[in-house]
Protein backbone atom coordinates (compact mmCIF):
# COMPACT_ATOMS: atom_id res chain seq x y z
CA UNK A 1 0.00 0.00 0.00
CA UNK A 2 1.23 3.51 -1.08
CA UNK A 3 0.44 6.97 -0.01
CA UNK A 4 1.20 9.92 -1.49
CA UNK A 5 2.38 13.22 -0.07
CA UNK A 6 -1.23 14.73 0.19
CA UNK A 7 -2.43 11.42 2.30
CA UNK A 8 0.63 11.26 4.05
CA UNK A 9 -0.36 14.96 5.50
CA UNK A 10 -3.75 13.91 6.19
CA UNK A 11 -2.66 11.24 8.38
CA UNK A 12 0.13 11.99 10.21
CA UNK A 13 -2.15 15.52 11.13
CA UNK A 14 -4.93 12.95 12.33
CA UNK A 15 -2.55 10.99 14.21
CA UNK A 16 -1.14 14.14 16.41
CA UNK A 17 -4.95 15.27 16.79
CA UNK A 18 -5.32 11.61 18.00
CA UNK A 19 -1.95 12.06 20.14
CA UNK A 20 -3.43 15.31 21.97
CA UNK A 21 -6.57 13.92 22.82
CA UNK A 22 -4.99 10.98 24.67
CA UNK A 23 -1.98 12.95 26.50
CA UNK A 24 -5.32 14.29 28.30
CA UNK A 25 -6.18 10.14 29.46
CA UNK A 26 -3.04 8.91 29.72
CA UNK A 27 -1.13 10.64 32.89
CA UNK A 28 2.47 9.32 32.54
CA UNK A 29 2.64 10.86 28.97
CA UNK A 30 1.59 13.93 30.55
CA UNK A 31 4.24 13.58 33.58
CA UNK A 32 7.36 12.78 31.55
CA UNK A 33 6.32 15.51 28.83
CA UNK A 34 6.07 12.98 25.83
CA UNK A 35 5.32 15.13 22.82
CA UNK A 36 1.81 14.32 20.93
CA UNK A 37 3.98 13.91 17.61
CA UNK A 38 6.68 11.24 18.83
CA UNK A 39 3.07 9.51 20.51
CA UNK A 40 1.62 9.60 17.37
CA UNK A 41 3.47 8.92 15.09
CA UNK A 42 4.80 6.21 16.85
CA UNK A 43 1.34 4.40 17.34
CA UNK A 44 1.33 4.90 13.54
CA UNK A 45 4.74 2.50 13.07
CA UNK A 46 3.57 0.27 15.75
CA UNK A 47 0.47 -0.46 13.57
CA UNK A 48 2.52 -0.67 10.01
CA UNK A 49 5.13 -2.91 11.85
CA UNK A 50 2.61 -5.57 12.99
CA UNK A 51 0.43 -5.31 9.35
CA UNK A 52 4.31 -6.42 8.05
CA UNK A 53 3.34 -9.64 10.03
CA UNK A 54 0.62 -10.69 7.84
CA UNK A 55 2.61 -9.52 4.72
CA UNK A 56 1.11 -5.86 4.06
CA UNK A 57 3.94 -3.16 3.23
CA UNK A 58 3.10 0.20 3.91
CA UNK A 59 4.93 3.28 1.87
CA UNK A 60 4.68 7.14 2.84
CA UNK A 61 6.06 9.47 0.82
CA UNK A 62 7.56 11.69 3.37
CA UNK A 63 8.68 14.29 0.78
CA UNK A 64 6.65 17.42 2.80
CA UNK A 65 9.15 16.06 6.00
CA UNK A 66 11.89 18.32 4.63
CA UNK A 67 10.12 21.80 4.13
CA UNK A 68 8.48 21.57 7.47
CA UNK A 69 11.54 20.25 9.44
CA UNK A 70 13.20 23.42 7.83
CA UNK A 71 10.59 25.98 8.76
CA UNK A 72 10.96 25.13 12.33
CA UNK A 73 14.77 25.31 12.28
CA UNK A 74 14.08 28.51 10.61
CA UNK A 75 11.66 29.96 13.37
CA UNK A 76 14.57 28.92 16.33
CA UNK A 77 16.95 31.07 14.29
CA UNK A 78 14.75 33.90 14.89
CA UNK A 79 14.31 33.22 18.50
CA UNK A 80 18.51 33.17 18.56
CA UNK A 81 18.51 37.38 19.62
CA UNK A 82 22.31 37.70 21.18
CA UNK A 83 20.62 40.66 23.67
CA UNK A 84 19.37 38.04 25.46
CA UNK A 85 22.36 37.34 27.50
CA UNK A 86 22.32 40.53 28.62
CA UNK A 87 18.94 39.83 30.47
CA UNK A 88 20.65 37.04 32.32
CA UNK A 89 23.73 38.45 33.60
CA UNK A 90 27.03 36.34 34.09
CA UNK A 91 25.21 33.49 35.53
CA UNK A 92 23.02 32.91 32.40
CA UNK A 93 27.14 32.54 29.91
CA UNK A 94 28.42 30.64 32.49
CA UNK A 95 25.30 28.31 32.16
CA UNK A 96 25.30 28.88 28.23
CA UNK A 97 29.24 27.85 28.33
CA UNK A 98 28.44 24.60 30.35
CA UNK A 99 25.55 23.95 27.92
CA UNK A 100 28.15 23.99 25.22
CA UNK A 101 30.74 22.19 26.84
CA UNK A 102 28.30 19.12 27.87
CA UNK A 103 27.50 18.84 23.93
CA UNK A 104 31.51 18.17 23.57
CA UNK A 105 30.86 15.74 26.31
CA UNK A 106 28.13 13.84 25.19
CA UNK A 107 29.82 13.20 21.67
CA UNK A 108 33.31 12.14 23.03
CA UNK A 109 30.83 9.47 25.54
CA UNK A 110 29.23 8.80 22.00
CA UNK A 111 32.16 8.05 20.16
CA UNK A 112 33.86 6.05 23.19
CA UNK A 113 31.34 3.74 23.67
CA UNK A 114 30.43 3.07 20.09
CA UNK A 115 34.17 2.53 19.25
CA UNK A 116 34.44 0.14 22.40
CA UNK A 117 31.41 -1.60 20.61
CA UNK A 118 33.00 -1.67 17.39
CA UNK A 119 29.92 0.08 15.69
CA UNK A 120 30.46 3.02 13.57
CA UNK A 121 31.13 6.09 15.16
CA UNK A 122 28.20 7.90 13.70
CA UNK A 123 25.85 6.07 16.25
CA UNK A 124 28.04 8.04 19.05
CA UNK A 125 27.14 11.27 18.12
CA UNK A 126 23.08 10.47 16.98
CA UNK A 127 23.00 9.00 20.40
CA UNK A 128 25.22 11.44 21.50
CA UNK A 129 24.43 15.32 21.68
CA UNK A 130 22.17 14.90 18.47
CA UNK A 131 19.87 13.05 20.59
CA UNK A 132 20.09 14.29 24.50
CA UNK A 133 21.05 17.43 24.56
CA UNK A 134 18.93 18.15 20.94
CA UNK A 135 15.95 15.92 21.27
CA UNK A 136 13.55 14.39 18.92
CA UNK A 137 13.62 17.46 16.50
CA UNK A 138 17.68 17.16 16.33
CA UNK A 139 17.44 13.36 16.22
CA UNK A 140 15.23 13.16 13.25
CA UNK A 141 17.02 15.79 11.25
CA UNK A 142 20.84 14.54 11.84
CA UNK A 143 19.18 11.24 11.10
CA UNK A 144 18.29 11.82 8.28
CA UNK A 145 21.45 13.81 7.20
CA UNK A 146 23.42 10.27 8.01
CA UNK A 147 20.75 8.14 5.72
CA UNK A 148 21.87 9.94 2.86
CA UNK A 149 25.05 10.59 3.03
CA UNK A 150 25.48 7.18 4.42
CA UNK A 151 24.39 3.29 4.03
CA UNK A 152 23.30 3.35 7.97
CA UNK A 153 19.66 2.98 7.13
CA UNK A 154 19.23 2.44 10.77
CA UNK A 155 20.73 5.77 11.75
CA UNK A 156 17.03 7.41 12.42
CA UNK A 157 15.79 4.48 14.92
CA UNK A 158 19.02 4.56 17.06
CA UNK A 159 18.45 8.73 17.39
CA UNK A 160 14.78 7.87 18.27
CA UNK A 161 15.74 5.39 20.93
CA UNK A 162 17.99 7.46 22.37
CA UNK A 163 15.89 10.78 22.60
CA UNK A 164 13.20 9.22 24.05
CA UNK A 165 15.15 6.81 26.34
CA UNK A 166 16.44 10.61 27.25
CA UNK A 167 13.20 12.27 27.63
CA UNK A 168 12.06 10.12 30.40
CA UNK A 169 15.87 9.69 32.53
CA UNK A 170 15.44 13.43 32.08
CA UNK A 171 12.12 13.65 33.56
CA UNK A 172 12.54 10.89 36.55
CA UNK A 173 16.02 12.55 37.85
CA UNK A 174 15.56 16.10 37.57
CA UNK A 175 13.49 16.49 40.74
CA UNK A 176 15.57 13.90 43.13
CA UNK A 177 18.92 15.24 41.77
CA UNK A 178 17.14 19.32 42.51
CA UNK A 179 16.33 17.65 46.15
CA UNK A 180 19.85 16.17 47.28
CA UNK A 181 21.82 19.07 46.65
CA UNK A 182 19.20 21.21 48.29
CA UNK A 183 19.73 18.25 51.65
CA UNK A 184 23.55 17.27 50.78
CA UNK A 185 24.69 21.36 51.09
CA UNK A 186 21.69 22.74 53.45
CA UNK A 187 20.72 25.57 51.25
CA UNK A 188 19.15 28.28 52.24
CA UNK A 189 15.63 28.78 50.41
CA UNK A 190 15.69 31.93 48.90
CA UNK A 191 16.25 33.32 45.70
CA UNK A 192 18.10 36.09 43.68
CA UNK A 193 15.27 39.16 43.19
CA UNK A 194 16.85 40.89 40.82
CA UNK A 195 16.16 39.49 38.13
CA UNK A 196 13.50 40.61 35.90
CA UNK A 197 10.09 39.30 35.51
CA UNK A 198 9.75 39.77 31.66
CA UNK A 199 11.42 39.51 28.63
CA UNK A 200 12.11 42.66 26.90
CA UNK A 201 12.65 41.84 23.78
CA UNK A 202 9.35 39.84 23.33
CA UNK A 203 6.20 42.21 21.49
CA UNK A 204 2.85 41.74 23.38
CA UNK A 205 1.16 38.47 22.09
CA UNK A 206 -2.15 38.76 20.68
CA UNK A 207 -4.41 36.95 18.15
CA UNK A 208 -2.25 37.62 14.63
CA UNK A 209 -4.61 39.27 11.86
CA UNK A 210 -4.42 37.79 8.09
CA UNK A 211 -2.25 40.17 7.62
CA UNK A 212 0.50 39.23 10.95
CA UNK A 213 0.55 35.74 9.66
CA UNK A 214 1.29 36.38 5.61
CA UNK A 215 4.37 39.10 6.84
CA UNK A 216 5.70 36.13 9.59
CA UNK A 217 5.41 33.43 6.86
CA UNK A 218 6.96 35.71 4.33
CA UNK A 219 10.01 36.45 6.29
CA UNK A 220 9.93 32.29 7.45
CA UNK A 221 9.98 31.37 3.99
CA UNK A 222 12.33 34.19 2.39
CA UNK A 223 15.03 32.92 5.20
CA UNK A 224 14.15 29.32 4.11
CA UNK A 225 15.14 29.78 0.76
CA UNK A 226 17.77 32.54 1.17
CA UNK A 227 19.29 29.38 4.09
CA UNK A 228 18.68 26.50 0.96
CA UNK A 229 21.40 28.38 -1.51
CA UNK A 230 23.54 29.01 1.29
CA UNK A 231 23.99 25.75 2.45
CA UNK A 232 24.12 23.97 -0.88
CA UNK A 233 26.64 27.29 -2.60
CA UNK A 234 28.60 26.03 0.79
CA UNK A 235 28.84 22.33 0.19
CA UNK A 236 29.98 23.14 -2.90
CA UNK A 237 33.23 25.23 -1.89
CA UNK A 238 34.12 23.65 0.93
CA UNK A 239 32.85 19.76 0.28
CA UNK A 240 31.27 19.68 3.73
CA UNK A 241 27.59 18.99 3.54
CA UNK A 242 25.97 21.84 5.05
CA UNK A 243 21.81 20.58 5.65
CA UNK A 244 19.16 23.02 4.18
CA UNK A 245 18.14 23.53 8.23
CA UNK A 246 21.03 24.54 9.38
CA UNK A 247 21.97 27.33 7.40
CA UNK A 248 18.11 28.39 7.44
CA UNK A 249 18.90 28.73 11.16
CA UNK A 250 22.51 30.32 10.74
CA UNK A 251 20.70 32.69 8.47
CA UNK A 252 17.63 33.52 10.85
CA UNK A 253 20.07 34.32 13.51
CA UNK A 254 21.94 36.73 11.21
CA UNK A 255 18.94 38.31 10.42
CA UNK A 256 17.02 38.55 13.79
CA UNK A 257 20.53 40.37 15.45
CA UNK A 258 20.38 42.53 12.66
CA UNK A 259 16.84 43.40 13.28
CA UNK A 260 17.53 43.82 16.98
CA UNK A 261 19.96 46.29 16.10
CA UNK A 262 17.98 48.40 13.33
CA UNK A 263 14.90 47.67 13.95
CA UNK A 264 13.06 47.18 10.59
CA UNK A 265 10.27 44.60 11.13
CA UNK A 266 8.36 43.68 14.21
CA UNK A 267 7.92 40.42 15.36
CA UNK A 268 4.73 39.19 15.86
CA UNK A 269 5.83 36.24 18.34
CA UNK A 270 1.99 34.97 18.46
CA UNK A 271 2.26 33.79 14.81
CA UNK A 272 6.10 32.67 14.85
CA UNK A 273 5.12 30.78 17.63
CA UNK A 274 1.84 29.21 15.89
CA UNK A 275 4.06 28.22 12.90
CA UNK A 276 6.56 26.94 15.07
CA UNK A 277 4.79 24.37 16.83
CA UNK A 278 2.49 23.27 13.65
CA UNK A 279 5.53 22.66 11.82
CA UNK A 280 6.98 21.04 14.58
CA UNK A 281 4.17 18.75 15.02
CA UNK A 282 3.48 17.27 11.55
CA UNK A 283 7.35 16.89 10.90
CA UNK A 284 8.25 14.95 13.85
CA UNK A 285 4.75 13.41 13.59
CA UNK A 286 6.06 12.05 9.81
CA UNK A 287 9.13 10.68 10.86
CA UNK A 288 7.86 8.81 13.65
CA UNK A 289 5.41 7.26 11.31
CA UNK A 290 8.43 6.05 9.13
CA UNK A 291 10.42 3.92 12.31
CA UNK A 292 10.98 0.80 11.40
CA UNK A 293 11.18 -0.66 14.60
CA UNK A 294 12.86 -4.32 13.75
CA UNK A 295 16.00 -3.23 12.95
CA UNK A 296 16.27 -1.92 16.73
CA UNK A 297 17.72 -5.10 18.16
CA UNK A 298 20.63 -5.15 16.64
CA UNK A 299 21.89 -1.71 18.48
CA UNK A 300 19.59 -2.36 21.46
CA UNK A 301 22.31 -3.32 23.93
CA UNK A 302 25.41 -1.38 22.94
CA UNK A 303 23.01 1.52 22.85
CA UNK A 304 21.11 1.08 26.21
CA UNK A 305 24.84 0.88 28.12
CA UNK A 306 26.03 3.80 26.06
CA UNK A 307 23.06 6.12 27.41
CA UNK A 308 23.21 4.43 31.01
CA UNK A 309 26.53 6.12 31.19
CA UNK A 310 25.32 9.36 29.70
CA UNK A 311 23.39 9.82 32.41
CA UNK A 312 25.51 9.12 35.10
CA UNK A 313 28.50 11.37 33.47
CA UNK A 314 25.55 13.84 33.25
CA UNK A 315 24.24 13.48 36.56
CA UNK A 316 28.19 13.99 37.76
CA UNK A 317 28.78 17.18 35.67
CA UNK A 318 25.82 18.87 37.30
CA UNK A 319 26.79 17.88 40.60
CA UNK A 320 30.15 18.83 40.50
CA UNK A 321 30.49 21.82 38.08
CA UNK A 322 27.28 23.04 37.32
CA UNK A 323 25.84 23.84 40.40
CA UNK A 324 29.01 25.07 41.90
CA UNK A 325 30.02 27.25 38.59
CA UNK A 326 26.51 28.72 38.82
CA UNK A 327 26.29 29.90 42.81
CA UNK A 328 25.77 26.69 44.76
CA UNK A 329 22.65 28.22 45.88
CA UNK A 330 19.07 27.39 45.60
CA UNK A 331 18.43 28.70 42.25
CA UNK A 332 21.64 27.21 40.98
CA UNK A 333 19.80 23.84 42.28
CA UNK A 334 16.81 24.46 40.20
CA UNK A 335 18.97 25.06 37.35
CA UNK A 336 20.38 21.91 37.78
CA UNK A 337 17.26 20.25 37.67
CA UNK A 338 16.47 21.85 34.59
CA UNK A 339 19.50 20.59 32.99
CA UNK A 340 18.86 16.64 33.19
CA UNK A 341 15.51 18.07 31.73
CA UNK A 342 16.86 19.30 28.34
CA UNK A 343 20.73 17.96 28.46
CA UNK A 344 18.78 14.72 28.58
CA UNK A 345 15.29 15.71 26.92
CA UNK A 346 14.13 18.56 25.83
CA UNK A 347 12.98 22.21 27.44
CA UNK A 348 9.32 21.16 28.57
CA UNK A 349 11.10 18.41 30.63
CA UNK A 350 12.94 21.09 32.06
CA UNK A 351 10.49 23.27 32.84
CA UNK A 352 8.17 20.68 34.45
CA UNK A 353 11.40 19.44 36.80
CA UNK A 354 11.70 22.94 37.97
CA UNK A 355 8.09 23.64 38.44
CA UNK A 356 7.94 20.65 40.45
CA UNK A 357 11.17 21.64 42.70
CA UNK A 358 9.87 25.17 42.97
CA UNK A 359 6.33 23.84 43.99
CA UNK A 360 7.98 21.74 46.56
CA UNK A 361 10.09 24.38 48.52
CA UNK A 362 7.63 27.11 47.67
CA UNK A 363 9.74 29.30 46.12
CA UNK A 364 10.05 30.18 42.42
CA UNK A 365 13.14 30.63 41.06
CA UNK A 366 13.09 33.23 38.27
CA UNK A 367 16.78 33.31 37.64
CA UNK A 368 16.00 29.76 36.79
CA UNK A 369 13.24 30.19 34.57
CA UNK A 370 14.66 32.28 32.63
CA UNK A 371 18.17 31.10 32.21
CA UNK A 372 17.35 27.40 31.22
CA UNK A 373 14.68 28.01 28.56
CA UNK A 374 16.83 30.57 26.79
CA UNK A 375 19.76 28.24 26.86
CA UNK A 376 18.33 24.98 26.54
CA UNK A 377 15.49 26.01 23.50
CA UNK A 378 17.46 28.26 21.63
CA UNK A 379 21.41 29.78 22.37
CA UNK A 380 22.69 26.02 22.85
CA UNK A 381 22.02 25.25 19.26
CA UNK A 382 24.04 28.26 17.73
CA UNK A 383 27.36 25.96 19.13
CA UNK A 384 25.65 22.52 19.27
CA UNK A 385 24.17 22.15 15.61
CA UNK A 386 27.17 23.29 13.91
CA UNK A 387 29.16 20.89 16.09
CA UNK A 388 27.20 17.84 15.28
CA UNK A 389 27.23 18.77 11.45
CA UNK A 390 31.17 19.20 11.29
CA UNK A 391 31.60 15.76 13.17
CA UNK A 392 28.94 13.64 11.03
CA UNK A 393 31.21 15.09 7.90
CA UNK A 394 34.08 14.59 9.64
CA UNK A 395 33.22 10.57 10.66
CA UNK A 396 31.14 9.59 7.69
C-alpha cells in the first residue's frame, strides 16, 4: 500500500490530533512531557510494523518532511537574539558555556562507547548530543542527514531510541537530583530578586490578523530559501555537507541580530510561535510514522549501556560543576534540575522538573526560569548544531 504526499499529511495531522486527545487520558505521557507527535506517530509504526506480520507493506512518501523540518529550524533562528544574555547576567554565559561544553561531552561518551562496541562512530554522536542534549527534533534531522550521506539505514531508529530513552531519565532525575543538593549542602531557600520578571525583547502576544501571519510566513519562507542556496553554494566550496536547516537557522540568527539592532520589522511572536509548533508537530509526527522498529535489536544493547553512562557522566557534571560554577545556591539547584531536563530531553522536561522543585520548597526561582529556557530552546544550538554537522562530515 502507497500513499502519497497529500495522504501522508492527512494522516500523520490525524494521528497528532489523536496524540493530543490521549496525552489528556493517559497521565504518565503527561508527567514525563512525551510530545503528541513522537506519541503519534509512533502508534502509527507500531500499527505498520505488525500489518508487516501478515505480509502488508506500507509506503509514505515523506517528501513534505523536509520543508516543514526546515521551517521550524528557521523559526529557532529567529528566536537566537544575542541581547538576550544581557537579560541574564554572568550566571546565564556561564550556564550557556556549560551547555556547550556538555554537547563536547556527550559526543566524546558517543564516540567512546560506540568505538568500544566496534559500531560506527556515527551512532556516538546520533545517540550522542544529536539526541540528549537536541531531542527528537535534532534526532530526526541529523538522522536523516546520516541516511543519505550514508548506508546506515538504521541511523534514524538509534536517534529515536535514544531521545526518548532521554526524555524520560530526564524527567525521573531532575526532581531527586534538585532535592539532594538542596539536603547534601543545606541551602538556604531563597532566591536572587533581581532578576526581571519579563522579557524585553518579546512584542505583546495577541491573536495575529491575516495580515500578521502572511508578513511572519513571508520572512519564514524568504530565510528558508535565502538558508537553501547558502547551504548547498557552501557544500559546494568547501565539500562539507551543510543541511538546508542549518543554514536556514545560521541565516535567521543573522537576520534577527540585525533586526535587533535596526529595527526594521516587528515580530509578531503569536504567529512565529503558531508556525513553530504546527511545523513542529506534523514533521516529527512524519518521521515517527516512518520507524521501522525491527532493525532496533541489533543496536539495542550497545546503545542502552552507552546512554546508562550518559546519564551518570551527566548526573556527575551537574553535581560537581554546574551547580558550583553557577552559585551553589538554591536557584543554581533548580537550574540543575532543569539541565537533566533538556541535556537529557528537551525544554518542557525542564520546565516541568523545575516547576515541580519550585512547587515543593515554595519558592520560584526566576533566575532559573529564565536562564534554562533561553539556553536549553534556543542559544545552545548556535554551538551545538554546527558541532554535530562538522563531526557527522568529519566521521562519515
Amino acid at each position: 500500500m502507497n500513499f502519497d504526499a497529500l495522504s501522508v499529511l492527512t494522516i500523520s495531522i490525524a494521528a497528532l490530533l489523536f496524540a493530543m486527545k490521549i496525552k489528556t487520558k493517559l497521565l504518565f505521557l503527561e508527567k514525563f512531557c512525551i510530545p503528541a507527535p513522537v506519541v503519534g506517530g509512533f502508534l502509527i509504526s507500531i500499527i505498520v510494523w505488525l500489518l508487516s506480520f501478515i505480509d502488508i507493506k506500507i509506503n509514505f512518501d515523506t517528501s513534505l518532511q523536509t520543508p516543514f523540518m526546515v521551517v521550524f529550524f528557521t523559526v529557532v533562528g529567529l528566536s537566537g537574539s544575542f541581547k538576550l544574555l544581557k537579560v541574564g547576567g554572568k550566571i546565564l554565559i556561564i550556564y550557556l558555556l556549560c551547555c556547550w561544553f556538555m554537547a563536547l561531552m556527550q559526543n566524546a561518551i558517543g564516540i567512546s562507547m560506540m568505538s568500544f562496541f566496534n559500531m560506527h562512530k556515527v551512532y556516538g554522536i546520533l545517540s550522542g548530543a544529536v539526541a540528549l542534549e537536541g531531542g527528537h527534533a535534532n534526532a530526526i534531522a541529523f538522522s536523516n542527514m546520516v541516511e543519505q550521506l550514508s548506508p546506515l539505514h538504521n541511523a534514524k531508529l538509534i536517534a529515536i531510541a535514544a531521545a526518548t530513552f532521554g526524555l524520560i531519565s530526564g524527567s525521573l532525575l531532575g526532581g531527586p537530583l534538585c532535592r539532594y543538593l538542596i539536603n547534601k549542602h543545606k541551602l538556604e531557600i531563597k532566591t536572587n530578586e533581581s532578576i526581571k520578571d519579563t522579557d524585553p525583547l518579546k512584542h505583546e502576544i495577541h491573536i495575529a490578523s491575516y495580515q500578521d501571519f502572511l508578513k511572519s510566513l513571508f520572512l519564514i519562507l524568504f530565510i528558508l530559501c535565502f538558508g537553501f542556496y547558502a547551504s548547498k553554494l557552501f557544500t559546494q566550496i568547501s565539500g562539507y555537507s551543510l543541511p538546508s536547516y542549518v543554514g536556514a537557522m545560521l541565516i535567521a540568527i543573522i537576520i534577527r541580530n540585525i533586526n535587533d539592532i535596526f529595527n526594521i520589522f516587528k515580530l509578531n511572536q503569536y504567529t512565529i510561535d503558531t508556525i513553530s509548533e504546527l511545523s513542529l508537530g506534523i514533521f516529527l509526527t512524519m518521521a515517527m510514522m516512518n520507524l521501522k522498529l525491527n532493525e532496533l535489536s541489533v543496536v539495542a544493547l550497545p546503545l542502552f549501556i552507552s546512554l546508562f553512562v550518559q546519564v551518570i557522566v551527566l548526573l556527575l557534571f551537574a553535581v560537581f560543576v554546574v551547580f558550583r560554577l553557577c552559585g551553589k545556591n538554591y536557584d543554581s539547584a533548580i537550574m540543575c534540575a532543569g539541565l537533566m531536563g533538556h541535556g537529557l530531553g528537551a525544554t518542557p522536561n525542564a520546565v516541568a522538573n523545575m516547576s515541580t522543585a519550585c512547587n515543593k520548597y515554595a519558592m520560584y526561582s526566576k533566575q532559573a526560569f529564565l536562564i534554562v529556557p533561553l539556553c536549553g530552546a534556543v542559544l545552545i544550538d548556535i554551538f551545538a548544531i554546527p558541532l554535530n554537522t562538522y563531526l557527522i562530515n568529519v566521521l562519515i
